[in-house]
N, C-alpha and C. Protein backbone atom coordinates (compact mmCIF):
# COMPACT_ATOMS: atom_id res chain seq x y z
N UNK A 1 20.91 -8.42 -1.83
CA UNK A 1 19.70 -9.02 -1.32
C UNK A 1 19.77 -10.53 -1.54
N UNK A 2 19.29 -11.11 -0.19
CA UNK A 2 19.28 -13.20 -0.26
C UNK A 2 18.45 -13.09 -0.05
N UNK A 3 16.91 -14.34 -0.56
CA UNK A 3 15.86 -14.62 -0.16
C UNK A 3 15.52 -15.67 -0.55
N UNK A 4 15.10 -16.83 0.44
CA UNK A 4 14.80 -17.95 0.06
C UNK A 4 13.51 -17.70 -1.07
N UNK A 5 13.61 -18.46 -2.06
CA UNK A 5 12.13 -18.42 -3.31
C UNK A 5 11.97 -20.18 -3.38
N UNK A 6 10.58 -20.14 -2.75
CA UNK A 6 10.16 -21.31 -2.58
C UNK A 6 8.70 -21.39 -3.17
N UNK A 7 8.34 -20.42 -4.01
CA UNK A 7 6.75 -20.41 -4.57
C UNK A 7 6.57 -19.50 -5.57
N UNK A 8 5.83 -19.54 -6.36
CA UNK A 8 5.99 -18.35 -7.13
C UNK A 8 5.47 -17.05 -6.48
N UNK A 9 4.80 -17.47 -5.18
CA UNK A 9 4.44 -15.72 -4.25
C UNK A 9 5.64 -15.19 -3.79
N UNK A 10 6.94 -16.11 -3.67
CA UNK A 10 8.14 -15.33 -3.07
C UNK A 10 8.71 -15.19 -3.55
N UNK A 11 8.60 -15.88 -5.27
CA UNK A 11 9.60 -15.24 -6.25
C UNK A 11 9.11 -13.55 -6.39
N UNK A 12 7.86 -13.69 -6.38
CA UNK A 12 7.22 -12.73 -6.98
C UNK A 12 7.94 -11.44 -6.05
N UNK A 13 7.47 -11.59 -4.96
CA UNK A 13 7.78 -10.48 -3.24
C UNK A 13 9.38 -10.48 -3.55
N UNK A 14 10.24 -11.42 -3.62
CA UNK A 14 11.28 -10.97 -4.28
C UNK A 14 11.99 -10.04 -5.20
N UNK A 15 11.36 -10.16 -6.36
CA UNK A 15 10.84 -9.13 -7.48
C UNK A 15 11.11 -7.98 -7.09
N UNK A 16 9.69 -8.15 -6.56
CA UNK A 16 9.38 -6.48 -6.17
C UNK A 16 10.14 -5.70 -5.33
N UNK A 17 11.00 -6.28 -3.99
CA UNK A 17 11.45 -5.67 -3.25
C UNK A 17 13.01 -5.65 -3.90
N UNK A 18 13.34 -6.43 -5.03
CA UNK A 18 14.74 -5.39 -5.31
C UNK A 18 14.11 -4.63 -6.30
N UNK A 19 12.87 -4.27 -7.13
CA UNK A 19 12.63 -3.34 -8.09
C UNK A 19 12.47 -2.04 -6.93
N UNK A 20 11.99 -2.16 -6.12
CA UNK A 20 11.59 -1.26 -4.85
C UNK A 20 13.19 -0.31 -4.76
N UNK A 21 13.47 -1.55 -4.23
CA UNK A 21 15.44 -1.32 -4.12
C UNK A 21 15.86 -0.21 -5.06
N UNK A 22 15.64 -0.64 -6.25
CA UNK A 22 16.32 0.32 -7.42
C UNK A 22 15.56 1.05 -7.77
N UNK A 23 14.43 1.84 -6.60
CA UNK A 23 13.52 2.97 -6.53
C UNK A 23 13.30 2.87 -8.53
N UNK A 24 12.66 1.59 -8.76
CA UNK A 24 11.80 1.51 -9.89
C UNK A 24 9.91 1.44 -10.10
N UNK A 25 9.68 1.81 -11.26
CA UNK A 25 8.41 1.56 -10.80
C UNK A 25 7.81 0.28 -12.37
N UNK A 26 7.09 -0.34 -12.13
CA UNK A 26 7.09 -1.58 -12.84
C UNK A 26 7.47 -1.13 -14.44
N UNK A 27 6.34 -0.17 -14.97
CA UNK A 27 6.70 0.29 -16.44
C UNK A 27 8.16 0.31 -16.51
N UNK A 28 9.23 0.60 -15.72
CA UNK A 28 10.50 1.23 -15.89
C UNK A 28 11.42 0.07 -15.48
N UNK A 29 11.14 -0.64 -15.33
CA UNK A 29 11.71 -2.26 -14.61
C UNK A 29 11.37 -3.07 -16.19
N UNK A 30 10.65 -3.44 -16.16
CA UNK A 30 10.10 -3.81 -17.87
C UNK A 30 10.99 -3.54 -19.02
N UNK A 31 10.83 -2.28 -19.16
CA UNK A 31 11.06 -0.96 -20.46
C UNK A 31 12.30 -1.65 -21.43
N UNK A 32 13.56 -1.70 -20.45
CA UNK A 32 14.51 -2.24 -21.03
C UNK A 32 14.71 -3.97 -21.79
N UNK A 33 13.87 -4.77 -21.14
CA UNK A 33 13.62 -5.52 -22.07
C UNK A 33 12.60 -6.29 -22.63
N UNK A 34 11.90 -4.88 -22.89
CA UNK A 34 10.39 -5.20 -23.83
C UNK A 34 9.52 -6.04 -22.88
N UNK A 35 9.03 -5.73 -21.51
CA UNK A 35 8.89 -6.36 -20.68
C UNK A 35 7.13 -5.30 -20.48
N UNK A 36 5.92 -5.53 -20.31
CA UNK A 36 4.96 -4.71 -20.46
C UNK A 36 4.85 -4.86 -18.70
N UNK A 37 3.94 -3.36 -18.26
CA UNK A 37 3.80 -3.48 -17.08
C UNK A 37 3.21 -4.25 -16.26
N UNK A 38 2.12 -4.79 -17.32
CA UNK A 38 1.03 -5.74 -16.71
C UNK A 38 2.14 -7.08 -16.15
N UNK A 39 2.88 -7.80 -17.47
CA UNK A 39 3.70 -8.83 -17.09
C UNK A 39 4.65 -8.70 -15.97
N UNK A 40 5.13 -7.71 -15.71
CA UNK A 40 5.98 -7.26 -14.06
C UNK A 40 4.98 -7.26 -13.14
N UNK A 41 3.33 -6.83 -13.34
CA UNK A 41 2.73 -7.04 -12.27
C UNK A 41 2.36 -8.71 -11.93
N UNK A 42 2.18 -9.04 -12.97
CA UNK A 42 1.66 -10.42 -12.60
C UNK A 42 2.49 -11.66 -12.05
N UNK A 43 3.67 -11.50 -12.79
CA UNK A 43 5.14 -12.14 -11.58
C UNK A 43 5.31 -11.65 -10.19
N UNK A 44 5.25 -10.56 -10.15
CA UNK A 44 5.19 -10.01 -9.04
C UNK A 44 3.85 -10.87 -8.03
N UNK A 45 3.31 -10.63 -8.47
CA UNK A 45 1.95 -11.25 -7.53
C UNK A 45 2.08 -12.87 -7.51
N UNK A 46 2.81 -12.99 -8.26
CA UNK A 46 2.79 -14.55 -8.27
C UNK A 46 1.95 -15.49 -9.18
N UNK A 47 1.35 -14.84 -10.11
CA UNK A 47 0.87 -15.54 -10.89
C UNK A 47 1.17 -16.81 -11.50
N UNK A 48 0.26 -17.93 -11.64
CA UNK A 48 1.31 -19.25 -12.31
C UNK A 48 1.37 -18.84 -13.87
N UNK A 49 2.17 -19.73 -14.69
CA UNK A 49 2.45 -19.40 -16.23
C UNK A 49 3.43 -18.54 -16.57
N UNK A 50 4.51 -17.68 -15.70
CA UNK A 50 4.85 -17.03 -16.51
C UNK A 50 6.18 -17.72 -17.21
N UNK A 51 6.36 -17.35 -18.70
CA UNK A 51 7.15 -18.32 -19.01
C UNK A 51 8.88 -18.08 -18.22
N UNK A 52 9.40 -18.89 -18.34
CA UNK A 52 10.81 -19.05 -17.92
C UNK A 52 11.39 -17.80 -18.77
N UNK A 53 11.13 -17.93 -20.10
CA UNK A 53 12.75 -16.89 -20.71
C UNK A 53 12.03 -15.23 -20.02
N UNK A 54 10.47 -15.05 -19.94
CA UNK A 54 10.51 -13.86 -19.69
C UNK A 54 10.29 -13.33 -18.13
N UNK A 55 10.95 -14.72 -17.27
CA UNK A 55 11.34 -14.39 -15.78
C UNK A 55 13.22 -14.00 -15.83
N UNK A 56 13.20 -14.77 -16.36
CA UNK A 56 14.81 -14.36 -16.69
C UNK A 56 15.65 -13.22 -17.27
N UNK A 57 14.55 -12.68 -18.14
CA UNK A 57 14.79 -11.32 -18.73
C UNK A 57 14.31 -10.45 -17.62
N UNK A 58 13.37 -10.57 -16.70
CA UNK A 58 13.21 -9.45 -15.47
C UNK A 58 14.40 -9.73 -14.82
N UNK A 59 14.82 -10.86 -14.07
CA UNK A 59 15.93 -11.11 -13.08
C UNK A 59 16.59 -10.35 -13.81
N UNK A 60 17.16 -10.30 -14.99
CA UNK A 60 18.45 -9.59 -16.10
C UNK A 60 18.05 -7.94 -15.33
N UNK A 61 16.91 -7.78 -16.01
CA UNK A 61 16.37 -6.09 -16.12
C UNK A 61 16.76 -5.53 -14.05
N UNK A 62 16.58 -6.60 -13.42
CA UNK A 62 16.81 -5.86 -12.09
C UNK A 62 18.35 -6.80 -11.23
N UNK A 63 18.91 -7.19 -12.11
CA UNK A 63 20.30 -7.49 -11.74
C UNK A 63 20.25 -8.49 -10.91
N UNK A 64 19.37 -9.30 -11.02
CA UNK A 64 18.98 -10.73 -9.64
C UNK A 64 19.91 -11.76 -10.95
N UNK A 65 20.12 -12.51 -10.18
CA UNK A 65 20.70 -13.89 -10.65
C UNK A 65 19.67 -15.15 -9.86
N UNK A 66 19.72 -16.28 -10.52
CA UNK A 66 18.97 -17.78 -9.66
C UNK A 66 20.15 -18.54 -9.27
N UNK A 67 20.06 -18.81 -8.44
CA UNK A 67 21.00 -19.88 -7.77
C UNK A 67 20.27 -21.27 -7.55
N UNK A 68 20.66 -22.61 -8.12
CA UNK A 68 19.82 -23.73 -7.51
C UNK A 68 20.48 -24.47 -7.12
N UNK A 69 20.16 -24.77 -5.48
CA UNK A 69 21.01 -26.05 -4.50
C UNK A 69 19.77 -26.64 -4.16
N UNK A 70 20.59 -27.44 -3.55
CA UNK A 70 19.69 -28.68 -2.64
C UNK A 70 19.22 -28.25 -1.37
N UNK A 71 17.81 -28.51 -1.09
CA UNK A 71 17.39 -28.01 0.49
C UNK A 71 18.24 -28.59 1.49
N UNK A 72 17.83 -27.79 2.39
CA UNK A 72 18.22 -28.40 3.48
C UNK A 72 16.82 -29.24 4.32
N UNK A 73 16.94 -30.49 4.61
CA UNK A 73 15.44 -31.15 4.81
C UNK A 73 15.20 -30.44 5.89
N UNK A 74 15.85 -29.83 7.04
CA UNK A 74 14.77 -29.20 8.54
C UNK A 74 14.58 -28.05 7.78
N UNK A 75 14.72 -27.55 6.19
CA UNK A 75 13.85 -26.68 6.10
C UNK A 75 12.42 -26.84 5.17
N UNK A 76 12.08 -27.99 5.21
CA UNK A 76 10.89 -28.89 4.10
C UNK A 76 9.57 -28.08 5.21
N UNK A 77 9.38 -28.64 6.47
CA UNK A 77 8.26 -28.37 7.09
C UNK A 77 7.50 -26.84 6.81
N UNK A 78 8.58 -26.03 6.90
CA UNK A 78 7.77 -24.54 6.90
C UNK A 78 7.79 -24.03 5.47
N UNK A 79 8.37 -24.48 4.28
CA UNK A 79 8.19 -24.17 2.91
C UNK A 79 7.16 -24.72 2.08
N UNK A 80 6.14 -25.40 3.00
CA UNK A 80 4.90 -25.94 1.97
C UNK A 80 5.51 -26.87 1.36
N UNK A 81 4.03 -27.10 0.03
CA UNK A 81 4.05 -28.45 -1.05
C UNK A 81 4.95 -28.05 -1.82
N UNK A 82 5.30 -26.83 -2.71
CA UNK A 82 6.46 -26.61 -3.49
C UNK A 82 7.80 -27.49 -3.02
């Protein structure tokens, strides 16, 4: 799975659709690293605040990696203020 993440709503929709992927359900996406369900829901939705180490421990828990490059500017217009 590639998906541009340009907000925390598409990190979030991200999330979810490879936890989806690995026919998980949030408690069980979590579980492995002490991750509570509420906190998988609220990344998921996009909530602001969540801290960095415990976005990184979900990416871990569902096998995502971050990649960071440089935009491409004809793609600034349709990605919002982020």
């Amino acid at each position: 799975m590639e998906q541009f993440v340009y907000s925390p709503k598409t990190l979030g929709m991200a999330i979810q659709r490879q936890r989806k992927a690995k026919k998980l359900n949030q408690h069980d996406a979590g579980k492995a690293f002490k991750l509570k369900q509420a906190t998988v829901s609220s990344i998921e939705s996009g909530a602001l605040g969540t801290r960095i180490d415990t976005l990184f421990r979900l990416l871990a828990a569902l096998d995502l990696e971050m990649i960071i490059r440089s935009k491409d500017e004809s793609d600034n217009a349709e990605k919002g203020a982020w």
